[in-house]
C-alpha atoms as a PDB file:
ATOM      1  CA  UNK A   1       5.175  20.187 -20.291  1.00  0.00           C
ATOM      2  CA  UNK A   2       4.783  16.636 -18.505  1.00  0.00           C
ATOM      3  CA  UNK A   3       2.829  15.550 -16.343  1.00  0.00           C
ATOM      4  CA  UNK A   4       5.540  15.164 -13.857  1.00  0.00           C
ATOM      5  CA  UNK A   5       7.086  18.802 -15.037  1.00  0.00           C
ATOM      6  CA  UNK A   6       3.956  19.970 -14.193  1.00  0.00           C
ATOM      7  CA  UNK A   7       3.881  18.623 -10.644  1.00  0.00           C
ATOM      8  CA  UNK A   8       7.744  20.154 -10.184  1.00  0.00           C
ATOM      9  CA  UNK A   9       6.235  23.236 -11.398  1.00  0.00           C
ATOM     10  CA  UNK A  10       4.107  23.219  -8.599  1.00  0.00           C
ATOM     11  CA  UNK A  11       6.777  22.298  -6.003  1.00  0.00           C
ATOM     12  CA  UNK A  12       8.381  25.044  -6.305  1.00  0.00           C
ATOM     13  CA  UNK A  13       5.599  27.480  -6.438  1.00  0.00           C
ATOM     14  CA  UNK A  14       5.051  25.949  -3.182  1.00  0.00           C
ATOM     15  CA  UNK A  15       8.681  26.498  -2.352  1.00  0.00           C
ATOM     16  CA  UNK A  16       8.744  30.024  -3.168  1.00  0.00           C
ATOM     17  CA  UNK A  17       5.285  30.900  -1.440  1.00  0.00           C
ATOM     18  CA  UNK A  18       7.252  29.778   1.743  1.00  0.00           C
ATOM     19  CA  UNK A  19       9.929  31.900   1.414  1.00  0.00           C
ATOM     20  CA  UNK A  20      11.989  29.788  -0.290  1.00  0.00           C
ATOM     21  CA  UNK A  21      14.144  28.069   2.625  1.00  0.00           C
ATOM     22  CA  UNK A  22      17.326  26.652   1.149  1.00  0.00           C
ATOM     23  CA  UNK A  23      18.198  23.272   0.086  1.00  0.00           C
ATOM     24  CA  UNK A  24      20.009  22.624   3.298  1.00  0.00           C
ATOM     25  CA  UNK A  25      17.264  24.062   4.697  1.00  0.00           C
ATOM     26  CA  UNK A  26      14.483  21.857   3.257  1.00  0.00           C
ATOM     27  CA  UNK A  27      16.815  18.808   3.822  1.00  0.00           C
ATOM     28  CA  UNK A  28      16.872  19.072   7.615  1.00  0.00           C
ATOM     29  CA  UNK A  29      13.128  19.537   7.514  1.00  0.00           C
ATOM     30  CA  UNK A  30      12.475  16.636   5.830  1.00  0.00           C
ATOM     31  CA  UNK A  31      15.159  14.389   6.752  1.00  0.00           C
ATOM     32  CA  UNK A  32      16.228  13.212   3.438  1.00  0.00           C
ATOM     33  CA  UNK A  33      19.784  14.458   1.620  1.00  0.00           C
ATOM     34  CA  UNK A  34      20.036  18.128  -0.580  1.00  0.00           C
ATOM     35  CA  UNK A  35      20.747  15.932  -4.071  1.00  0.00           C
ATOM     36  CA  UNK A  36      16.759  14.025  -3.453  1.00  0.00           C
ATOM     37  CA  UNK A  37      15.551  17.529  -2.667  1.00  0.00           C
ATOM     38  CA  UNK A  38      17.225  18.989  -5.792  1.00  0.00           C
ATOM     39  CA  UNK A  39      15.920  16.347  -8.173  1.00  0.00           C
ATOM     40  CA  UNK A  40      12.209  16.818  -6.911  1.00  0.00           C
ATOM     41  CA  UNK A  41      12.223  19.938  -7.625  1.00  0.00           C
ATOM     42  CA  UNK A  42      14.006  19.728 -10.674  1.00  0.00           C
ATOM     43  CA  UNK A  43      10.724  17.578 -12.451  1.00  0.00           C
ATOM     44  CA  UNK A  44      12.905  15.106 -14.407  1.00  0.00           C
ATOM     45  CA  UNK A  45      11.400  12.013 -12.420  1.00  0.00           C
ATOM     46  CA  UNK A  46       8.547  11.861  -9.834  1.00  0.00           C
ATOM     47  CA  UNK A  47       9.396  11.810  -6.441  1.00  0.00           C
ATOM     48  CA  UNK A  48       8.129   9.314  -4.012  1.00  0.00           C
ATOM     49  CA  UNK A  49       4.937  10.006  -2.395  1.00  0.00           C
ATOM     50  CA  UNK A  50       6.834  10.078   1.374  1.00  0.00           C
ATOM     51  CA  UNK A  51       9.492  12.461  -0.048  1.00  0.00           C
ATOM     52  CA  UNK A  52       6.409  14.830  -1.247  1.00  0.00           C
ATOM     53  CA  UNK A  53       4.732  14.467   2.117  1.00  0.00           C
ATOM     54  CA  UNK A  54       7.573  15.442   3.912  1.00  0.00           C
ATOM     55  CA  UNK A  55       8.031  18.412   1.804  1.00  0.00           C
ATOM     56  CA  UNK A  56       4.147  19.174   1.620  1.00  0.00           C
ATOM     57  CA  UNK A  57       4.679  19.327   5.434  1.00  0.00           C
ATOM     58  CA  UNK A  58       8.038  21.393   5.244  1.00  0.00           C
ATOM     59  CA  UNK A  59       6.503  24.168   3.168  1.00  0.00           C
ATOM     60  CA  UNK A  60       2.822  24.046   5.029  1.00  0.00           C
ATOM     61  CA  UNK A  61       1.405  23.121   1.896  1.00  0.00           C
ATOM     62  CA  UNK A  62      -2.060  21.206   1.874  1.00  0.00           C
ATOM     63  CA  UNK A  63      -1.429  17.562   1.726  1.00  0.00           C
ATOM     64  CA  UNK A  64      -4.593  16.290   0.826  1.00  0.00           C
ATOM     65  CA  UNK A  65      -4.115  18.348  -2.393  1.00  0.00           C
ATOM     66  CA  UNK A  66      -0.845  17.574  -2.905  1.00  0.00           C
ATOM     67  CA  UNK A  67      -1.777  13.524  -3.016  1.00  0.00           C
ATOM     68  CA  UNK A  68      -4.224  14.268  -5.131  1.00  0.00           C
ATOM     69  CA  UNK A  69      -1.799  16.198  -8.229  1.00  0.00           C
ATOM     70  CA  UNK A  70       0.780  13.400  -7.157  1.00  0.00           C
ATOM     71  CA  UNK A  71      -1.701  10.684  -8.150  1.00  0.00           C
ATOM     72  CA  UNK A  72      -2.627  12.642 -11.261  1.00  0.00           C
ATOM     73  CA  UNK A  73       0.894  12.659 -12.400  1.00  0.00           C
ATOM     74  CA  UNK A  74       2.311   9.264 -11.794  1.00  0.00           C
ATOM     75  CA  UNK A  75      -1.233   8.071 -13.497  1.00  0.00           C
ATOM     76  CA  UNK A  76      -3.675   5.945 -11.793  1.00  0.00           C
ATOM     77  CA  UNK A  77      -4.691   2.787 -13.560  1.00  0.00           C
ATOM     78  CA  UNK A  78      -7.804   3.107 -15.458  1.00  0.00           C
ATOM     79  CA  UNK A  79     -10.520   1.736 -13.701  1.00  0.00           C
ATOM     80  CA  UNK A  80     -11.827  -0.843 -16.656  1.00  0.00           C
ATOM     81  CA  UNK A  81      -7.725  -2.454 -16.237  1.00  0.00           C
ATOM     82  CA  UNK A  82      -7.972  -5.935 -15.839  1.00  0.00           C
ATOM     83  CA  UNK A  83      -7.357  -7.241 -12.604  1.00  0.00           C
ATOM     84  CA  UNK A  84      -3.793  -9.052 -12.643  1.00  0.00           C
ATOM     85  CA  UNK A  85      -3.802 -12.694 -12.777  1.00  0.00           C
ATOM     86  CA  UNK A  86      -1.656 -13.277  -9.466  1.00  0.00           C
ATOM     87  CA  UNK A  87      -4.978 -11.682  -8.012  1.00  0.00           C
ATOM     88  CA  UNK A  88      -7.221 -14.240  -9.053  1.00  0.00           C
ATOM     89  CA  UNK A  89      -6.058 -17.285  -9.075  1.00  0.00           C
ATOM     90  CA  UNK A  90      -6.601 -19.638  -6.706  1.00  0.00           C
ATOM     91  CA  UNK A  91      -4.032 -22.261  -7.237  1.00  0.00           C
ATOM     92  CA  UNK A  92      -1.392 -22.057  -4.565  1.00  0.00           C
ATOM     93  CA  UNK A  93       1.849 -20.544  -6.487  1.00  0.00           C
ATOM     94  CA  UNK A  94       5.289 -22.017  -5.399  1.00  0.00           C
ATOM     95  CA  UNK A  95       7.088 -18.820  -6.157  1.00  0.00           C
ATOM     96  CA  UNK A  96       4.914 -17.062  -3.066  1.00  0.00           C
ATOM     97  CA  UNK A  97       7.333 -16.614  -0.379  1.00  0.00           C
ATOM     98  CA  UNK A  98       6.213 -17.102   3.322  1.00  0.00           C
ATOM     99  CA  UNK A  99       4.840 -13.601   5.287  1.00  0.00           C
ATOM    100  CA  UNK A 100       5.933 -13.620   8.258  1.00  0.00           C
ATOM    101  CA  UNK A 101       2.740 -14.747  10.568  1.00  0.00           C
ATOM    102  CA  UNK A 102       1.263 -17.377  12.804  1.00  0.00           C
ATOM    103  CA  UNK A 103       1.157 -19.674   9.848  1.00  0.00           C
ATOM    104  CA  UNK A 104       2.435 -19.725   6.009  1.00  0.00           C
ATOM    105  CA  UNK A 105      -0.009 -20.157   2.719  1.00  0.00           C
ATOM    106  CA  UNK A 106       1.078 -24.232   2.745  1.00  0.00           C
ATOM    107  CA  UNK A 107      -0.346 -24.741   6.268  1.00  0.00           C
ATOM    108  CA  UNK A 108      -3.866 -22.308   5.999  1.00  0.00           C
ATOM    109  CA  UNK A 109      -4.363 -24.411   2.778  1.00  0.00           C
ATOM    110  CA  UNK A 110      -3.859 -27.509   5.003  1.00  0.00           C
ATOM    111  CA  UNK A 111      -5.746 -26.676   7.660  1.00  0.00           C
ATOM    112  CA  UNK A 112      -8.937 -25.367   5.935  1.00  0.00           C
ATOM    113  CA  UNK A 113     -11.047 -28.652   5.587  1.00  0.00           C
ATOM    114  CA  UNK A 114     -10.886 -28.984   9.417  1.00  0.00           C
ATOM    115  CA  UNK A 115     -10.255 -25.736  10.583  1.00  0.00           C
ATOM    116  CA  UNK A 116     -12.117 -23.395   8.474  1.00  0.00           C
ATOM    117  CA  UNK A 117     -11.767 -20.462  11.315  1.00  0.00           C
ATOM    118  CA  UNK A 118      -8.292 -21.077  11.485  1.00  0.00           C
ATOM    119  CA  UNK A 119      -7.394 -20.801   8.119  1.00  0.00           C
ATOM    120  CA  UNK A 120      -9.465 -17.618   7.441  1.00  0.00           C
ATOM    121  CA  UNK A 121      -7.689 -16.063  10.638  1.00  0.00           C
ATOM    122  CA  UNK A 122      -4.735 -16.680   9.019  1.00  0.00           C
ATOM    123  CA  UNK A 123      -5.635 -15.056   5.716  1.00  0.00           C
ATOM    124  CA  UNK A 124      -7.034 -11.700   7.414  1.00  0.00           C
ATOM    125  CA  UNK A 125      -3.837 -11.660   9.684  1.00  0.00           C
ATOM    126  CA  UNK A 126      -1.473 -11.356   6.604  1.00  0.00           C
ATOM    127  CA  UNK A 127      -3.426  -8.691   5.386  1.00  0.00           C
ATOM    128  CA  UNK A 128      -3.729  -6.954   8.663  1.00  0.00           C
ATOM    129  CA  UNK A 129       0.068  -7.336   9.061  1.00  0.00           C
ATOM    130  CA  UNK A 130       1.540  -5.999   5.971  1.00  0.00           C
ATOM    131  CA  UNK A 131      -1.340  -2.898   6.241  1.00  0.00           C
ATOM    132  CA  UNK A 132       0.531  -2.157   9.166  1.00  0.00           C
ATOM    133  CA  UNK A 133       3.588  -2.367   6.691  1.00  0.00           C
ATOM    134  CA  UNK A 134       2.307  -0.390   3.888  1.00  0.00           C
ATOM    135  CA  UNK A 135       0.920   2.421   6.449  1.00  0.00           C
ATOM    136  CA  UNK A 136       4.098   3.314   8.086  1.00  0.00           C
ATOM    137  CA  UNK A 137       6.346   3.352   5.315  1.00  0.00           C
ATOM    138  CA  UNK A 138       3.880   4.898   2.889  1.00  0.00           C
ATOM    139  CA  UNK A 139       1.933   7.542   5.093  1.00  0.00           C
ATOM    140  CA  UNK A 140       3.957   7.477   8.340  1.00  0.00           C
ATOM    141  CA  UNK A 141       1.142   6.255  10.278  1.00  0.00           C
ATOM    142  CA  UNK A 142      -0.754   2.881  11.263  1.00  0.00           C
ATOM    143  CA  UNK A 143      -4.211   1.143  10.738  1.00  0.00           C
ATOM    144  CA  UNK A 144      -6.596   1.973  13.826  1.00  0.00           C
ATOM    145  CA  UNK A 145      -7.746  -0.831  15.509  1.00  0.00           C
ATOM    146  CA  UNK A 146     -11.046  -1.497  13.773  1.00  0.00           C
ATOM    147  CA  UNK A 147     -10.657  -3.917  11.293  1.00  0.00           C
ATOM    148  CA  UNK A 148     -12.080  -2.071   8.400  1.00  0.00           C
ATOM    149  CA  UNK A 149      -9.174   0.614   9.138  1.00  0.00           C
ATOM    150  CA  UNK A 150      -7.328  -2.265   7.301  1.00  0.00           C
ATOM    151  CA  UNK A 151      -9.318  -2.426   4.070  1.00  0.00           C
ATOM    152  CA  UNK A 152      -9.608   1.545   4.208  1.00  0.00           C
ATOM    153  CA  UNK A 153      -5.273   1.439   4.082  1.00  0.00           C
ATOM    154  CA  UNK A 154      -5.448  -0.667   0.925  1.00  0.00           C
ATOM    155  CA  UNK A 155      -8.004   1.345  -0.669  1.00  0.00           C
ATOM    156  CA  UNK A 156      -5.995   4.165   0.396  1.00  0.00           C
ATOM    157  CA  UNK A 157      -2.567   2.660  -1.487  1.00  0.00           C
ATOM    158  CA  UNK A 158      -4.583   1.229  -4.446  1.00  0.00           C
ATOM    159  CA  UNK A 159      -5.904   5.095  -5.259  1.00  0.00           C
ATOM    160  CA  UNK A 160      -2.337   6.323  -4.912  1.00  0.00           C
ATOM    161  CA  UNK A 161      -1.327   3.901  -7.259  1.00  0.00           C
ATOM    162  CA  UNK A 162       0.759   1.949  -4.863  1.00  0.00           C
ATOM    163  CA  UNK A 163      -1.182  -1.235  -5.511  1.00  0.00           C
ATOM    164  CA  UNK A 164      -2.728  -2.215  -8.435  1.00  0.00           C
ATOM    165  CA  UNK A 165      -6.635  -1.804  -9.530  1.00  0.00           C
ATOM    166  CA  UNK A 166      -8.786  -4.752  -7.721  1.00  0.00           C
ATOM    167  CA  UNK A 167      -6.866  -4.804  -4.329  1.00  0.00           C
ATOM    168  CA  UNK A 168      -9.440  -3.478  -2.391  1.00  0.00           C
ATOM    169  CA  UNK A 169     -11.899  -5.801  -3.569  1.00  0.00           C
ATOM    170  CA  UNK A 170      -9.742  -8.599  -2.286  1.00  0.00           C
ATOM    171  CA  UNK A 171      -9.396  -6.879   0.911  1.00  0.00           C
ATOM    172  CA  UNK A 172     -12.840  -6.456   1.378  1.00  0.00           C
ATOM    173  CA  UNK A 173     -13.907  -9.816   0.877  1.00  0.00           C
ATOM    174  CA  UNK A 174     -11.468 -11.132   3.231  1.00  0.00           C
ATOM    175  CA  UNK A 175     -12.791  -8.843   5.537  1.00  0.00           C
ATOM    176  CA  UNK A 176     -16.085  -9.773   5.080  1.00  0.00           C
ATOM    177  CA  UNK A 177     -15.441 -13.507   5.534  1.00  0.00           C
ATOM    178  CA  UNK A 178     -13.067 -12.774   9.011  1.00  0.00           C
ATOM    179  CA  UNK A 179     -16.078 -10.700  10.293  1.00  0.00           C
ATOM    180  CA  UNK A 180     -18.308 -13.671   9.146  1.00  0.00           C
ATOM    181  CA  UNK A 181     -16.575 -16.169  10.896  1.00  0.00           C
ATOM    182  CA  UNK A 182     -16.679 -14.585  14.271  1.00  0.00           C
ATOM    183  CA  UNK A 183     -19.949 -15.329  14.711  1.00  0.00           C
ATOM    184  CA  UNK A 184     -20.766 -19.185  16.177  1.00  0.00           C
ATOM    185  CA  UNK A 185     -24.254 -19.246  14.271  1.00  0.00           C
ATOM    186  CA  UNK A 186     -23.134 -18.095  10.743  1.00  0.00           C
ATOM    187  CA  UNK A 187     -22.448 -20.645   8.477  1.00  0.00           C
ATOM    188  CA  UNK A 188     -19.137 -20.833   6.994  1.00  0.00           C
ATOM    189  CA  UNK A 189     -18.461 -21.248   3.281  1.00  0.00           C
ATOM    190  CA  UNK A 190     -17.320 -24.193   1.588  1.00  0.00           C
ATOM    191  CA  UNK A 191     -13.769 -25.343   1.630  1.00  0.00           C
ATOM    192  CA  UNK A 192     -13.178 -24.554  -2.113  1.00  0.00           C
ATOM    193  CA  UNK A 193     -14.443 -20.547  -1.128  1.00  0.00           C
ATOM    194  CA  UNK A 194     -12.120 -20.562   1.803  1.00  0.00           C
ATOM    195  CA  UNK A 195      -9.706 -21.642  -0.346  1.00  0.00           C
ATOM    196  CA  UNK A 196     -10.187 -18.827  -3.007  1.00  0.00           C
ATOM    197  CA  UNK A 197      -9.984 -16.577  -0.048  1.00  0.00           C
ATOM    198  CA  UNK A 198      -6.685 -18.068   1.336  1.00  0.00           C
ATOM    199  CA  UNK A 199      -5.049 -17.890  -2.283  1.00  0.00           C
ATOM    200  CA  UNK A 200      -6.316 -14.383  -2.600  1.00  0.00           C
ATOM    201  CA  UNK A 201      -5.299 -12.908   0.996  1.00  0.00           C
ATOM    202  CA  UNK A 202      -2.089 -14.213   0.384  1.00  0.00           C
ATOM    203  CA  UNK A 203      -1.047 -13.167  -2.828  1.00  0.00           C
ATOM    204  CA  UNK A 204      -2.663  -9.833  -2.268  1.00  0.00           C
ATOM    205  CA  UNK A 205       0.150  -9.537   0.890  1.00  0.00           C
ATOM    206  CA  UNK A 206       2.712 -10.762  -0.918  1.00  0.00           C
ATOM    207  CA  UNK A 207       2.191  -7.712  -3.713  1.00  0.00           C
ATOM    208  CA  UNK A 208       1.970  -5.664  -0.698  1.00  0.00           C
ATOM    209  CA  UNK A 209       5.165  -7.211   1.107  1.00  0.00           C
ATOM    210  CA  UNK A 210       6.558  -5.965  -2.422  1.00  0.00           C
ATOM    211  CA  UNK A 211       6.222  -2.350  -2.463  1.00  0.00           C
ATOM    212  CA  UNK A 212       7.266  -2.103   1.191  1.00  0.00           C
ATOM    213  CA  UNK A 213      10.648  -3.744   0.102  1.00  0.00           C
ATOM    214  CA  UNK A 214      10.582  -1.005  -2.917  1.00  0.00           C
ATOM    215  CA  UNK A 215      10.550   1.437  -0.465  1.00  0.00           C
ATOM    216  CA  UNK A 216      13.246  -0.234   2.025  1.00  0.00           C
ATOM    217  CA  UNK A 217      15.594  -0.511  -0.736  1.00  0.00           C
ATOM    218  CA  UNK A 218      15.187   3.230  -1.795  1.00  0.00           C
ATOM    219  CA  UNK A 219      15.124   4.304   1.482  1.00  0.00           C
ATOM    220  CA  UNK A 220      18.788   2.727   1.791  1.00  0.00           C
ATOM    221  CA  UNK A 221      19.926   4.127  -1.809  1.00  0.00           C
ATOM    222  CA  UNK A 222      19.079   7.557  -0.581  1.00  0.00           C
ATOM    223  CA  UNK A 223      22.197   9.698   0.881  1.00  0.00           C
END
């Protein structure tokens, strides 16, 4: 048995130690259509981590638990992985399309040697954004308002496999140098680290921006 037969297996314990409702049943519980119910529960491919919350939820099942034999069977990234190279370069890419903010990875680059402040704004506020992204398609909530409830929401998507191994890293040391920055006596880093940190914030949202368009685009394929 697979991994991800194994993890069927277990939906439909669940399903049975509810009573086992019906398909129709399930599918108005969980909003999504009787043939995505059917294949969860079937164990030929994993199901989504929202589809398995809504059905965690649907048959009172413990969630927390749940997440934790979903992320066993989709297989988490070993934690001696290299980190991917779009996550640590700091050269600028071309093929990084503008996020949708106050200001695009072009003009934070440009406005770094004279506007240090600025430009590290910028690169926490992409972040910040698509956590708010990530959050409500992935776990149906948002980010509270303290800005290490953003870090926390990629450390959160990086354990679940979302995001690869190192993004929370890069999150946190954007963090660190937004927090830094708010205070007038701290000295700021150099230009070139700002610009490592712009690069970084960046093409951390952009992976980010990715999976959240993964989801979109299954969440329209679904019937």
């Amino acid at each position: 048995m697979t991994a991800v037969e194994a993890f069927a297996h277990q939906l439909r314990q669940l399903h049975a130690a509810a009573g086992a409702p019906s398909t129709r049943q399930m599918a108005a519980r969980t909003g999504y259509g009787k043939s995505t119910i059917s294949e969860a529960f079937a164990g030929r491919r994993l199901p989504t981590w929202p589809l398995v919350d809504k059905l965690a939820a649907a048959l009172g099942a413990d969630t927390d638990d749940l997440r934790e034999r979903w992320v066993a069977a989709r297989g988490r990234p070993a934690a001696v992985q290299p980190v991917p190279d779009w996550l640590t370069s700091v050269r600028p890419g071309a093929d990084i399309p503008e996020i949708t903010t106050g200001m695009s990875l072009e003009d934070a680059v440009a406005v770094a040697p004279t506007d240090p402040k600025r430009a590290i704004a910028s690169s926490w506020e992409v972040l910040r954004v698509c956590a708010l992204q990530l959050a409500h398609c992935y776990y149906g909530d948002i980010p509270g308002n303290w800005s290490s409830n953003v870090v926390q929401t990629y450390q959160r998507a990086e354990k679940d496999g979302l995001l690869p191994a190192g993004v929370t890293a890069v999150a946190d040391a954007v963090h660190y140098h937004h927090v830094q920055s708010q205070f007038p006596d701290k000295e700021l880093p150099s230009t070139a680290e700002i610009f490592q940190v712009i690069a970084l914030a960046y093409r951390l949202a952009w992976q980010a921006r990715d999976v959240v368009e993964i989801y979109e685009d299954t969440a329209k394929s679904r019937p």
